[in-house]
N, C-alpha and C. Protein backbone atom coordinates (compact mmCIF):
# COMPACT_ATOMS: atom_id res chain seq x y z
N UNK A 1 -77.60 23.51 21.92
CA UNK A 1 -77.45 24.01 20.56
C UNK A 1 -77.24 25.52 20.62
N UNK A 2 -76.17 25.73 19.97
CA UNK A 2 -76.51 27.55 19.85
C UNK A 2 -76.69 28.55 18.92
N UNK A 3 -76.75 29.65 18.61
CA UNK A 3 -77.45 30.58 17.61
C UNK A 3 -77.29 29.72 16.43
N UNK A 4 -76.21 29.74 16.11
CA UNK A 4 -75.54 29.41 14.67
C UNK A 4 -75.40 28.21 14.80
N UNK A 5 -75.76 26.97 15.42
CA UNK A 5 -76.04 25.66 14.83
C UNK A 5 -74.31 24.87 15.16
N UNK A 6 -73.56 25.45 15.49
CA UNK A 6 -72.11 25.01 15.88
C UNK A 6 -71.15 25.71 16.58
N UNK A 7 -70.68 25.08 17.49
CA UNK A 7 -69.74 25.60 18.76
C UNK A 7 -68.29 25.73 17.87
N UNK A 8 -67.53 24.95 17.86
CA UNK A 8 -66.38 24.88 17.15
C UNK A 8 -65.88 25.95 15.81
N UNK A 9 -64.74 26.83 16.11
CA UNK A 9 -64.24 27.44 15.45
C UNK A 9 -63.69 26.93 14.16
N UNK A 10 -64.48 27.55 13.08
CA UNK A 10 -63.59 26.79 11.77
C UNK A 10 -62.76 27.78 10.85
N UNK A 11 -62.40 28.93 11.86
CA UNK A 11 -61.37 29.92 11.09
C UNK A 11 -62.01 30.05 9.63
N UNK A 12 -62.95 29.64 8.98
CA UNK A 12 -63.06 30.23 7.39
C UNK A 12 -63.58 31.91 7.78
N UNK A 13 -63.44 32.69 6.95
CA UNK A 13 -63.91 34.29 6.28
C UNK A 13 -65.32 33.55 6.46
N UNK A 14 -66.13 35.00 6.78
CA UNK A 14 -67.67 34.25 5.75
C UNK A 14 -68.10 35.66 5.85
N UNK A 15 -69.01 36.11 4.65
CA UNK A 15 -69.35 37.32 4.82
C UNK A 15 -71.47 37.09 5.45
N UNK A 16 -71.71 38.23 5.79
CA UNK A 16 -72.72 38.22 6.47
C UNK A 16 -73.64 39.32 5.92
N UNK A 17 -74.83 38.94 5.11
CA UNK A 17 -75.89 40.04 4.58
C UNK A 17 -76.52 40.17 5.51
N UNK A 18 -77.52 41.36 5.93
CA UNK A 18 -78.69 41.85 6.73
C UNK A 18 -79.32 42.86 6.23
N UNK A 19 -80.41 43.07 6.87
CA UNK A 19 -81.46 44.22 6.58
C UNK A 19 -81.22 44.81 8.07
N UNK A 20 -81.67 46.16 8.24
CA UNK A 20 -81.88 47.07 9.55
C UNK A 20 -83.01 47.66 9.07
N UNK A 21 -84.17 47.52 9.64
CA UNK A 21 -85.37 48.64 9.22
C UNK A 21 -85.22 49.25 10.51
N UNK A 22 -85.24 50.59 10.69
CA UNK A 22 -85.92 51.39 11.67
C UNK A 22 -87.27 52.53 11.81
N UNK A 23 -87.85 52.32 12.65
CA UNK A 23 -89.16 53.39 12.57
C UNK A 23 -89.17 54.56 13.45
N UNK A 24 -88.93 55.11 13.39
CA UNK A 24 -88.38 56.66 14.01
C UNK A 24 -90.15 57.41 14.55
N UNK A 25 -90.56 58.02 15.41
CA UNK A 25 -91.38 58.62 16.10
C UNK A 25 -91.07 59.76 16.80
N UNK A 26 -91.91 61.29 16.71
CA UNK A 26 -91.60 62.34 17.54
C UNK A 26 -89.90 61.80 17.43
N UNK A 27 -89.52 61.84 16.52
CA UNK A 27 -87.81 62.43 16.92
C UNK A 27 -87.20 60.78 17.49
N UNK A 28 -87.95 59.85 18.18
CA UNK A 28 -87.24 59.22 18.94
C UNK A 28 -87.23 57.58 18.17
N UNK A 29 -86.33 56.60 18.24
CA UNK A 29 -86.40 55.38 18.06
C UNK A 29 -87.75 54.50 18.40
N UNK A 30 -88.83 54.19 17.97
CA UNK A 30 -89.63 53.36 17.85
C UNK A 30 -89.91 51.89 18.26
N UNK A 31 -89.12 51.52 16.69
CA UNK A 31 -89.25 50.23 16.42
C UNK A 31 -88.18 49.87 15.84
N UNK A 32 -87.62 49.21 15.83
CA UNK A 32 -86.52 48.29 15.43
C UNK A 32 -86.46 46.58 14.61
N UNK A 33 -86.40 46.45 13.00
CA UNK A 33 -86.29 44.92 12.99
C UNK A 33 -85.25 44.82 12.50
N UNK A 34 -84.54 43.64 12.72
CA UNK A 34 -83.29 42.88 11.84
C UNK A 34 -83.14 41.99 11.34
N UNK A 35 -82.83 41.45 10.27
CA UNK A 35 -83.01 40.08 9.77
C UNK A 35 -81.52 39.92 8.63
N UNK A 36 -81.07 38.76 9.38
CA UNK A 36 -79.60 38.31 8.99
C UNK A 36 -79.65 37.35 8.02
N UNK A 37 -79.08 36.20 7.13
CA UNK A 37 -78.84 35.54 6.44
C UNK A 37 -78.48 34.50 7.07
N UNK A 38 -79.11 33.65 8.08
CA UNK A 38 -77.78 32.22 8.80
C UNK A 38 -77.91 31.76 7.97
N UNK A 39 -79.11 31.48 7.21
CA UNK A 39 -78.14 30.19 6.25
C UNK A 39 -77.26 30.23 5.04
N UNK A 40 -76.87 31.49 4.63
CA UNK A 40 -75.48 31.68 4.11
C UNK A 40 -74.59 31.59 4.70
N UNK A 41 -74.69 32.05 5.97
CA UNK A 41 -73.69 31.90 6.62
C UNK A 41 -73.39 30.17 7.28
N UNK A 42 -73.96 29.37 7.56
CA UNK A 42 -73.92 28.13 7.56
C UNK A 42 -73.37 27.71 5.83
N UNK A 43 -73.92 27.85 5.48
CA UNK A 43 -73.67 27.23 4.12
C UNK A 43 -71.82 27.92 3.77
N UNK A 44 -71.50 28.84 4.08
CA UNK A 44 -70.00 29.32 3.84
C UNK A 44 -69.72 28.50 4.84
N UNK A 45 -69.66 28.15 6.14
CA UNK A 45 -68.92 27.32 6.85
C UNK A 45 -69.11 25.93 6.64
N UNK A 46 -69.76 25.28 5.80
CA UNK A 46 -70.21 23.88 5.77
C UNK A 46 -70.56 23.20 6.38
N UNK A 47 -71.33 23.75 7.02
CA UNK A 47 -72.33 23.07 8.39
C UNK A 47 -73.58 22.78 7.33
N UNK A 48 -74.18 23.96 6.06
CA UNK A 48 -75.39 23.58 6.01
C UNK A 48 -75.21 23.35 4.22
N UNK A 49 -75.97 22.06 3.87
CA UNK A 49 -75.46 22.08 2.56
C UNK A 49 -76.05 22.87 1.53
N UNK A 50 -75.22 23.10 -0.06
CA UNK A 50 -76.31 24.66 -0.63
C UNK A 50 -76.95 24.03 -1.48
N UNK A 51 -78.03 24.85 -1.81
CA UNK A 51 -79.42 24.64 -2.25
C UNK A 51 -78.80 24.46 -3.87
N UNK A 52 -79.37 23.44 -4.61
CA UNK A 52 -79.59 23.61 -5.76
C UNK A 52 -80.77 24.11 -6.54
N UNK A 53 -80.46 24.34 -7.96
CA UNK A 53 -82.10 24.70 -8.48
C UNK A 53 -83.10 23.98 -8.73
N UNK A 54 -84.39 23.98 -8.21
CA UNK A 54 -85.33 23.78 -8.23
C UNK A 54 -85.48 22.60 -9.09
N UNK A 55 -85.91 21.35 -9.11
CA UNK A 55 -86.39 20.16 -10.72
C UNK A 55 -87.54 20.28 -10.99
């Protein structure tokens, strides 16, 4: 299995949200987190199906 849940190229666009926090110390890089969106991004390629609202 890999990152994104599918090997196969499906040529669609898909756009990709994230966060970057960084924590900076004496001047220098710290800490580092990132956190991406896969399952928008699954869900634009139709691998993952989209959520409806809540019943």
């Amino acid at each position: 299995m890999s990152l994104w849940y599918t090997d196969l190229p499906t040529g669609k666009p898909v756009t990709v949200m994230g966060l970057n926090v960084f924590r900076i110390a004496n001047g220098k890089l710290a800490e580092h987190w990132g956190l991406n969106d896969r399952l928008s991004v699954l869900q634009q390629l139709g691998v993952a199906p989209q959520l409806g609202p809540a019943s």
